[in-house]
PDB file of N, CA and C in Angstrom:
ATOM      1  N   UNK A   1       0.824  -1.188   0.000  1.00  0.00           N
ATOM      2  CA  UNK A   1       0.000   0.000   0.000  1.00  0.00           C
ATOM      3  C   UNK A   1       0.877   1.264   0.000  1.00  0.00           C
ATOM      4  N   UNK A   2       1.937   1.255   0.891  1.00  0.00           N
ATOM      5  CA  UNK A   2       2.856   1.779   0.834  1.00  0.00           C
ATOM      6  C   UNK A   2       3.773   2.600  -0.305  1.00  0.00           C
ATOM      7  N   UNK A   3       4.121   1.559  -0.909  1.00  0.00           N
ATOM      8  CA  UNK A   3       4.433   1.600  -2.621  1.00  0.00           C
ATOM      9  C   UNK A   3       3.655   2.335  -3.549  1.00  0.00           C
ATOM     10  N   UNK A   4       2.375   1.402  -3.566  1.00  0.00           N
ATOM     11  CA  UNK A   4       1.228   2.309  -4.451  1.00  0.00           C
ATOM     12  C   UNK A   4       1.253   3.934  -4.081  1.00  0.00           C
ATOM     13  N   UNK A   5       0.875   4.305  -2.607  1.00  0.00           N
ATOM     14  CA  UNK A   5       0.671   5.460  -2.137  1.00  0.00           C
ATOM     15  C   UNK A   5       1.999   6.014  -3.210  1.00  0.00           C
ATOM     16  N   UNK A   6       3.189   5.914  -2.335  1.00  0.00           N
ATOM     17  CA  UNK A   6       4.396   6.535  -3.357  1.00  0.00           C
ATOM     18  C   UNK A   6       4.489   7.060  -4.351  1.00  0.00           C
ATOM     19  N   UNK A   7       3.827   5.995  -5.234  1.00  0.00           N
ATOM     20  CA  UNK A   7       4.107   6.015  -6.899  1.00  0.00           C
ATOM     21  C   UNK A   7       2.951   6.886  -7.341  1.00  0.00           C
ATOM     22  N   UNK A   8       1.734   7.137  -6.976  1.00  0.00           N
ATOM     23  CA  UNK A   8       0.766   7.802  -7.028  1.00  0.00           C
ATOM     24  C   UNK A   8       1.077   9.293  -6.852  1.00  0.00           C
ATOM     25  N   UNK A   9       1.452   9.604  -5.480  1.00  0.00           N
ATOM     26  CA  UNK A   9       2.058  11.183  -5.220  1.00  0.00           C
ATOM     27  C   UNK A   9       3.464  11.587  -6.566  1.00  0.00           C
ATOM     28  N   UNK A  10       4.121  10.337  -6.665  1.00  0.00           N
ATOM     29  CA  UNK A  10       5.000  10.860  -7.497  1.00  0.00           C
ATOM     30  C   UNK A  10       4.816  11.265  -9.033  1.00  0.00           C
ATOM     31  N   UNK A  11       3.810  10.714  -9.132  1.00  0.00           N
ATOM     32  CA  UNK A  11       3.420  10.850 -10.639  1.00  0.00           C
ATOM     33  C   UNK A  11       2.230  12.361 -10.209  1.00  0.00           C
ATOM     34  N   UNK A  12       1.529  11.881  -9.580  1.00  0.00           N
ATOM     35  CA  UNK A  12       1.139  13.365  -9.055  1.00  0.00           C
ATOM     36  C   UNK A  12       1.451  14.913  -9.165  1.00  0.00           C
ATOM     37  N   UNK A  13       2.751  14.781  -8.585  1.00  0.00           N
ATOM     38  CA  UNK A  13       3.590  15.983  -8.211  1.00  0.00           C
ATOM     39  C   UNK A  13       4.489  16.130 -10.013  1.00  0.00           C
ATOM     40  N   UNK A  14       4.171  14.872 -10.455  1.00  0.00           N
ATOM     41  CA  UNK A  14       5.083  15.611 -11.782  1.00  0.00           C
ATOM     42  C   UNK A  14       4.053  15.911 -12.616  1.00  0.00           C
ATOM     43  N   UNK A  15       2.737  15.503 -12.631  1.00  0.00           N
ATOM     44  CA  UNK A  15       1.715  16.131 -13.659  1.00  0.00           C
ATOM     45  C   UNK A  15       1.760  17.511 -13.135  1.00  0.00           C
ATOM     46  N   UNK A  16       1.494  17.885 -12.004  1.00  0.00           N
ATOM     47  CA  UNK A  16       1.649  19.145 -11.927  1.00  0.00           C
ATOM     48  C   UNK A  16       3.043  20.018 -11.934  1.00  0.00           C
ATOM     49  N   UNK A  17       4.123  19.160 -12.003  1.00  0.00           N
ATOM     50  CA  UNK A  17       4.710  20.292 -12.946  1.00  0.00           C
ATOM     51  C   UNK A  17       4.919  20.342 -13.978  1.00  0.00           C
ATOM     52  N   UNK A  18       4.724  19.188 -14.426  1.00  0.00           N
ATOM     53  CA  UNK A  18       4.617  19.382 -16.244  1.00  0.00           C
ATOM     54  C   UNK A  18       3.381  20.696 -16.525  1.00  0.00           C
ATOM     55  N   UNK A  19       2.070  20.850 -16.193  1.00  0.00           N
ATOM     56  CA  UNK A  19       1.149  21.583 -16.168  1.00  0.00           C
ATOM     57  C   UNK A  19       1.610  23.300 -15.906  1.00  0.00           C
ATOM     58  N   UNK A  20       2.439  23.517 -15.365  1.00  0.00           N
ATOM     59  CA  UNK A  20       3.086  24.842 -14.955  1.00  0.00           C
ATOM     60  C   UNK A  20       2.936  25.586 -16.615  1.00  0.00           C
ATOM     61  N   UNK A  21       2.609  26.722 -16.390  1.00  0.00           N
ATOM     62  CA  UNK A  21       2.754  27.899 -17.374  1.00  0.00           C
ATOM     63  C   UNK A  21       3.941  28.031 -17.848  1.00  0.00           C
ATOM     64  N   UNK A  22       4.566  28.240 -18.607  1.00  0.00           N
ATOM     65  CA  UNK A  22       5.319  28.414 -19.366  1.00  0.00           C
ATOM     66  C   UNK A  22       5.765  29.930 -19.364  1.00  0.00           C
ATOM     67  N   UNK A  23       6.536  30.592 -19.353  1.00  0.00           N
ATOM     68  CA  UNK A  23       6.564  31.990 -20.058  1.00  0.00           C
ATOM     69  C   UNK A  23       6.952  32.184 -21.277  1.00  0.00           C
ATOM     70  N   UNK A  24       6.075  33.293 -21.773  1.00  0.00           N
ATOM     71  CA  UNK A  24       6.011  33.203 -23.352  1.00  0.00           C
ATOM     72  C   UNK A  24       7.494  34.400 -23.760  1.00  0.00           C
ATOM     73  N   UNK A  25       8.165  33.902 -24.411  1.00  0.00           N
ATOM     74  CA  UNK A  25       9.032  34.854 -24.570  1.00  0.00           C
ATOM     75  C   UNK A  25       8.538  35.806 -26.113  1.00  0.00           C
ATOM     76  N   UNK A  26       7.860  35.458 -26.739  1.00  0.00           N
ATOM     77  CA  UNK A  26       7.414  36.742 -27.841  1.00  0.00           C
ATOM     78  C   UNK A  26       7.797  35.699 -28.371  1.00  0.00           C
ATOM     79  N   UNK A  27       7.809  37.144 -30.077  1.00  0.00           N
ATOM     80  CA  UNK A  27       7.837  36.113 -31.181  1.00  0.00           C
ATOM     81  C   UNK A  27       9.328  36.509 -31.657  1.00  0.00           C
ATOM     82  N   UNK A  28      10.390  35.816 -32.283  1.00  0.00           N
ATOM     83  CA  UNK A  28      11.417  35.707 -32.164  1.00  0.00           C
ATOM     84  C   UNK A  28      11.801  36.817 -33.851  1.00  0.00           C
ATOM     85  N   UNK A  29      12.820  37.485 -33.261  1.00  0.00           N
ATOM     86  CA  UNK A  29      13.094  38.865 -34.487  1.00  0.00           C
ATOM     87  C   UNK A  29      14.191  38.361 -35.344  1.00  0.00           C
ATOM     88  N   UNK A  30      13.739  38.009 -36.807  1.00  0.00           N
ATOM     89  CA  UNK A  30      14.256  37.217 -37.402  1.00  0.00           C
ATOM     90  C   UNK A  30      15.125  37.733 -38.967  1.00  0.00           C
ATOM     91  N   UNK A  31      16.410  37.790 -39.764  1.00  0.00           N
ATOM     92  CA  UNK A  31      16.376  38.594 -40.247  1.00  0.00           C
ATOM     93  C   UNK A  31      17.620  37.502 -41.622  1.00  0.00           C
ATOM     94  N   UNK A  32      17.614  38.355 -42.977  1.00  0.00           N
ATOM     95  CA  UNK A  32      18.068  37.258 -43.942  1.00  0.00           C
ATOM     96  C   UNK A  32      19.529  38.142 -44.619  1.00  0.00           C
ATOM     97  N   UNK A  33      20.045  37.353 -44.747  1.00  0.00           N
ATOM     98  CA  UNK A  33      21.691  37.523 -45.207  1.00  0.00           C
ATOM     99  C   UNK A  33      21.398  36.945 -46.954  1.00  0.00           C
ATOM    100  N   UNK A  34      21.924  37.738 -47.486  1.00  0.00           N
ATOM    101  CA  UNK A  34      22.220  37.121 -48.937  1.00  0.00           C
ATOM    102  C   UNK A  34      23.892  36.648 -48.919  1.00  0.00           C
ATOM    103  N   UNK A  35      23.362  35.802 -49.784  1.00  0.00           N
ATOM    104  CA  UNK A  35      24.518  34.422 -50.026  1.00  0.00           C
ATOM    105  C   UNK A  35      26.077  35.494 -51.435  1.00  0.00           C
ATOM    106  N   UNK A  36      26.693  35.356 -51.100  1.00  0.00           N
ATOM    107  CA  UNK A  36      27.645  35.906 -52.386  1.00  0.00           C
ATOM    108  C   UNK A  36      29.014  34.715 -52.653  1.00  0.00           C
ATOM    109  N   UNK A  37      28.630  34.491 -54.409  1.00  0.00           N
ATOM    110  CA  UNK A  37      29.781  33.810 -54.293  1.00  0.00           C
ATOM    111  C   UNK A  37      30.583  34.079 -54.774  1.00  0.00           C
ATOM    112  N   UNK A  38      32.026  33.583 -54.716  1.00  0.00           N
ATOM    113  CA  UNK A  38      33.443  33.942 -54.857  1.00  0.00           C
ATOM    114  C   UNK A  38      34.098  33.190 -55.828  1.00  0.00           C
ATOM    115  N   UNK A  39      34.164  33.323 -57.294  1.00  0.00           N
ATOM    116  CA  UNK A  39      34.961  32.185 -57.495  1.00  0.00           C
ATOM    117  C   UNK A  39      36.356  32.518 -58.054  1.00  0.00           C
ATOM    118  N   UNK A  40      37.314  33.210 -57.505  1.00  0.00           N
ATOM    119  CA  UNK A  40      38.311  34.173 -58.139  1.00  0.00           C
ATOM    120  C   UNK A  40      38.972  33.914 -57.112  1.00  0.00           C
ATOM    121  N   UNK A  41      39.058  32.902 -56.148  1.00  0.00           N
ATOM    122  CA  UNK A  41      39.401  32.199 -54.845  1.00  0.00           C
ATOM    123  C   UNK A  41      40.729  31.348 -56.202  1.00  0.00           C
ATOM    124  N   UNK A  42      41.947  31.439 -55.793  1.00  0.00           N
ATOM    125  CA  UNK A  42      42.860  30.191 -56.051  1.00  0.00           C
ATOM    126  C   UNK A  42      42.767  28.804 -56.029  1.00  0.00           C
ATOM    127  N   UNK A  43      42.692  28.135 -56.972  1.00  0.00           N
ATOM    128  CA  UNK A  43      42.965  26.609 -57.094  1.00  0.00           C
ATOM    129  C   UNK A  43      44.918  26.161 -56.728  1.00  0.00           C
ATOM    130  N   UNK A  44      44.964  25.550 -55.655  1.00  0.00           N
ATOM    131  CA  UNK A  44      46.265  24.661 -56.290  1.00  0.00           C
ATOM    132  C   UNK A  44      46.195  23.373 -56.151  1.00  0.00           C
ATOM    133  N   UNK A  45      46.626  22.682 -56.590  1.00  0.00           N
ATOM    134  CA  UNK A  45      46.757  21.470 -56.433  1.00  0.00           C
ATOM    135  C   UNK A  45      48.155  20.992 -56.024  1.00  0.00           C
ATOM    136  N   UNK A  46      48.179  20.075 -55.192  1.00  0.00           N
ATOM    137  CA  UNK A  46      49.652  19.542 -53.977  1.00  0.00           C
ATOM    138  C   UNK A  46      50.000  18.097 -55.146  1.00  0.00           C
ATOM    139  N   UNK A  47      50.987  17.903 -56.016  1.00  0.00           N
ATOM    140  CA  UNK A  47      51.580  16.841 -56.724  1.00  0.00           C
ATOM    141  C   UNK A  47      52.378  15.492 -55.830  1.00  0.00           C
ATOM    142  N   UNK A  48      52.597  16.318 -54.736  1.00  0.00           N
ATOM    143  CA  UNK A  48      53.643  15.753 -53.778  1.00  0.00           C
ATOM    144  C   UNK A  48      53.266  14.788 -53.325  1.00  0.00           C
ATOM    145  N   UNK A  49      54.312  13.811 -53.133  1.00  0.00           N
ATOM    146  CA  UNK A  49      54.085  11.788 -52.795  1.00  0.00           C
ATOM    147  C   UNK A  49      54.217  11.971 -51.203  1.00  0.00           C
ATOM    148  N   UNK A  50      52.963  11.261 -50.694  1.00  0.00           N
ATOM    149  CA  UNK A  50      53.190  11.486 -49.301  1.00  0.00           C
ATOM    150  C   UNK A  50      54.247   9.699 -48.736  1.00  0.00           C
ATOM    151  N   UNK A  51      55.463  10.532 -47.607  1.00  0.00           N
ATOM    152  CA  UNK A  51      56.014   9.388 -47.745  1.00  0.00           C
ATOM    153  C   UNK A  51      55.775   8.791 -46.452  1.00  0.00           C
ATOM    154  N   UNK A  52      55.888   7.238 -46.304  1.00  0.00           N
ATOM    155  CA  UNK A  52      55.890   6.524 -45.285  1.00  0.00           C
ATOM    156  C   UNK A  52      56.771   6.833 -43.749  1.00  0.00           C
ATOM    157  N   UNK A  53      56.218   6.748 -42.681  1.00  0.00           N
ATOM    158  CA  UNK A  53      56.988   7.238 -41.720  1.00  0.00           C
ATOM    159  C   UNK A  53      57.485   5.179 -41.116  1.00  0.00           C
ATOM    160  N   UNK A  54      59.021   5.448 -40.683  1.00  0.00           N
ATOM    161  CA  UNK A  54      58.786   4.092 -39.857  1.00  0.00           C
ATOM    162  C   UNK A  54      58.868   4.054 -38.471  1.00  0.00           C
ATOM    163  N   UNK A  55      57.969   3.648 -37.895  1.00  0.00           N
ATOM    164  CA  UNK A  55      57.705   3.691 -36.046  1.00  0.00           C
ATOM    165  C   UNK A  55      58.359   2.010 -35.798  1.00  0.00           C
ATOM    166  N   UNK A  56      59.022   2.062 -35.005  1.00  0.00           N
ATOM    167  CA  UNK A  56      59.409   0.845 -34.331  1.00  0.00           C
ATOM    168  C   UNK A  56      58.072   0.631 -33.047  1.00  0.00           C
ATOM    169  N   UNK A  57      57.072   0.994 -32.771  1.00  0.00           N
ATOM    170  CA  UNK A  57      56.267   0.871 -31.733  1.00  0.00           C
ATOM    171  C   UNK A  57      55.134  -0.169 -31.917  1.00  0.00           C
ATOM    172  N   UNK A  58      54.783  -0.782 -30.706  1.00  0.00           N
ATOM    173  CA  UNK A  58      54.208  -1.976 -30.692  1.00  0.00           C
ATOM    174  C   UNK A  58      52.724  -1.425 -30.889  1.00  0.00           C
ATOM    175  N   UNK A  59      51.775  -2.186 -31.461  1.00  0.00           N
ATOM    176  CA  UNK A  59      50.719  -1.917 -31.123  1.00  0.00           C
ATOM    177  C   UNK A  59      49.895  -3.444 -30.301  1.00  0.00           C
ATOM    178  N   UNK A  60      49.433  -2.782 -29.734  1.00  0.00           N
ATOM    179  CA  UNK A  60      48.599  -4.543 -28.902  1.00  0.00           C
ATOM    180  C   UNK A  60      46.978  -4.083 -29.234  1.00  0.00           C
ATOM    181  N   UNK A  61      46.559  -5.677 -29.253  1.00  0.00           N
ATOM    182  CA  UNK A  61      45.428  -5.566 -30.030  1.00  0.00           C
ATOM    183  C   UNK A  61      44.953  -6.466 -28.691  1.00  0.00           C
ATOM    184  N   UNK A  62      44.111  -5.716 -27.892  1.00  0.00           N
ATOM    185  CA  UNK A  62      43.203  -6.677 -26.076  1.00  0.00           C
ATOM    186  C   UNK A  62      42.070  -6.831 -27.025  1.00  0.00           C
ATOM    187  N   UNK A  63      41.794  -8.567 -26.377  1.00  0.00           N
ATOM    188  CA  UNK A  63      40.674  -8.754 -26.440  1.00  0.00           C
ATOM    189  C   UNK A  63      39.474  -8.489 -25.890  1.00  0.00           C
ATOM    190  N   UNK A  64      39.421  -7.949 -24.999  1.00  0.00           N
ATOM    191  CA  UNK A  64      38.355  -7.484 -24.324  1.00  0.00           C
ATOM    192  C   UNK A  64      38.190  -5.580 -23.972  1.00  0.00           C
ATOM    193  N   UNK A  65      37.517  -4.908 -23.812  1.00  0.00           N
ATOM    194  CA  UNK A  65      37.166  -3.494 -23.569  1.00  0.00           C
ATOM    195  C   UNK A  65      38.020  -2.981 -22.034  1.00  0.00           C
ATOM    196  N   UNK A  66      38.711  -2.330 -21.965  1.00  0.00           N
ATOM    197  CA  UNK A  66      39.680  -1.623 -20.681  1.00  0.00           C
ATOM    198  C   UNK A  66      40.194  -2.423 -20.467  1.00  0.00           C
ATOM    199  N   UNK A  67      40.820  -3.202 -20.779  1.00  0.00           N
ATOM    200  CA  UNK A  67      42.140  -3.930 -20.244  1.00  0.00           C
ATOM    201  C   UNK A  67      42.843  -3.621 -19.717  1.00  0.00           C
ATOM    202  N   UNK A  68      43.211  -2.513 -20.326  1.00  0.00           N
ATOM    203  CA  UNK A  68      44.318  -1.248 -19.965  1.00  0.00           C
ATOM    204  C   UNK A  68      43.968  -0.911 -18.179  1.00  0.00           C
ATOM    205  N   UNK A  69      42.827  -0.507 -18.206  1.00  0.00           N
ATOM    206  CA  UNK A  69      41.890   0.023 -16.807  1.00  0.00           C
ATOM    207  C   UNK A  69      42.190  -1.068 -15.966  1.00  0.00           C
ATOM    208  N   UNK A  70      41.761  -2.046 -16.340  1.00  0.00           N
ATOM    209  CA  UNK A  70      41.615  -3.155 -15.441  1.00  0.00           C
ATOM    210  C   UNK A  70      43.122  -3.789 -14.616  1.00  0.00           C
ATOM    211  N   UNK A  71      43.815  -3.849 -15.778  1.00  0.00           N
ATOM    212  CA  UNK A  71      45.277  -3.940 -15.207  1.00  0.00           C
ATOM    213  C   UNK A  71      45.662  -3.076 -14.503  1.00  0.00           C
ATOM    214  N   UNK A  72      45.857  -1.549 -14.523  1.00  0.00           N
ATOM    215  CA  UNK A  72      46.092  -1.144 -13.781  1.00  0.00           C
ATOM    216  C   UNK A  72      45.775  -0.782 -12.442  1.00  0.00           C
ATOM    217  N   UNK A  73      43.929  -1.301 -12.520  1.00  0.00           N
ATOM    218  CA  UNK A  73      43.563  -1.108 -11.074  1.00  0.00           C
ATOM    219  C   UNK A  73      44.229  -2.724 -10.198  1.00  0.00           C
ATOM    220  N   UNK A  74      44.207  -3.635 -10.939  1.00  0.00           N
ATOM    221  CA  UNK A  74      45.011  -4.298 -10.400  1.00  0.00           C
ATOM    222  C   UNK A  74      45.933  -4.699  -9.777  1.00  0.00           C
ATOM    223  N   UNK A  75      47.040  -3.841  -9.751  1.00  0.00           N
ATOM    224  CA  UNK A  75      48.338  -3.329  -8.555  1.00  0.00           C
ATOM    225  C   UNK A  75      48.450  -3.946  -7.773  1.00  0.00           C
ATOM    226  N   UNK A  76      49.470  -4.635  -7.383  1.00  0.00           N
ATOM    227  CA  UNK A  76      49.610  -5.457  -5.474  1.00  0.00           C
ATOM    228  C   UNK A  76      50.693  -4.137  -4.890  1.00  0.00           C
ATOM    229  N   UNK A  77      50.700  -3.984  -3.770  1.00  0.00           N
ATOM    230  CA  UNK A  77      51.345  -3.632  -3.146  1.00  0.00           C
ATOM    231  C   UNK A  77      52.740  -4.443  -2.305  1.00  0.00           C
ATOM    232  N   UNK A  78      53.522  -4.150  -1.134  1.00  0.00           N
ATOM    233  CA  UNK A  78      54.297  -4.410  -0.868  1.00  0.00           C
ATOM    234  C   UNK A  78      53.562  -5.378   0.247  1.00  0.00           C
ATOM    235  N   UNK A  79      52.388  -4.807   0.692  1.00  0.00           N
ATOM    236  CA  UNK A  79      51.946  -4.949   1.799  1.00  0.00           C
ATOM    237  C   UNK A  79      50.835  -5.756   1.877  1.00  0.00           C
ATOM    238  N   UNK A  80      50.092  -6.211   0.264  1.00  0.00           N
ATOM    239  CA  UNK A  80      49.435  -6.898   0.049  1.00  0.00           C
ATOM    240  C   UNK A  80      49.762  -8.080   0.008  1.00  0.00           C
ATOM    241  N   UNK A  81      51.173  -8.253   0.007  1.00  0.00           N
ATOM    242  CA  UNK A  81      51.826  -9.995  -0.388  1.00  0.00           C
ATOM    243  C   UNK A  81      51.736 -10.854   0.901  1.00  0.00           C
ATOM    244  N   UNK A  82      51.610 -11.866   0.619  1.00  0.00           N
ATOM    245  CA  UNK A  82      51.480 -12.645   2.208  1.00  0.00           C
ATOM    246  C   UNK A  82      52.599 -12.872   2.795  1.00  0.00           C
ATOM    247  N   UNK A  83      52.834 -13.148   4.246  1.00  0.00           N
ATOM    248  CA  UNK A  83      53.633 -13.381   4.769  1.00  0.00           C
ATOM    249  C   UNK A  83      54.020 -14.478   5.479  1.00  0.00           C
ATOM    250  N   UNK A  84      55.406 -15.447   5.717  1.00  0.00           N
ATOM    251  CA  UNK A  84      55.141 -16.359   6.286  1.00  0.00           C
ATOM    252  C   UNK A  84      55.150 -16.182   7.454  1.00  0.00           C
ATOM    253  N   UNK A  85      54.532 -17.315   8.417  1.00  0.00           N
ATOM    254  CA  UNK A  85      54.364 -16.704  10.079  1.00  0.00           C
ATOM    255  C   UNK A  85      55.377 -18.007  10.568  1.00  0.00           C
TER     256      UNK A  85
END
């Protein structure tokens, strides 16, 4: 009953504020630009061979999403290792 009551006031309290007045801000002052075009703008065109760079760097390919994340929250400490007694 409890529940019901709840869910009732809550839906309640949001019809009435969905229902709230609004303020009207007017009607919006609206105004037009003409378009001009340019075509006396330079063409060049780039001939040039783009060349290969060489990276010695690994890339790793994880199978799964944050790996990265996960490993690193992973961490042992000094103090986490067991000890013998």
């Amino acid at each position: 009953m409890k529940a019901f009551l709840t869910l009732v006031l809550i839906l309640l309290f949001g019809a009435v504020a969905l229902a709230q007045k609004t303020t009207d801000y007017g009607k919006v002052e609206t105004f037009q630009m003409d378009i001009v075009l340019d075509a006396s703008l330079p063409v060049s065109y780039n001939s040039g061979q783009i060349e290969a760079t060489k990276e010695d760097a690994v890339a790793r390919l994880y199978k799964f999403k944050n790996t990265r994340v996960k490993k690193a929250l992973a961490f042992t400490t000094k103090k986490n290792k067991p000890k013998l007694a």
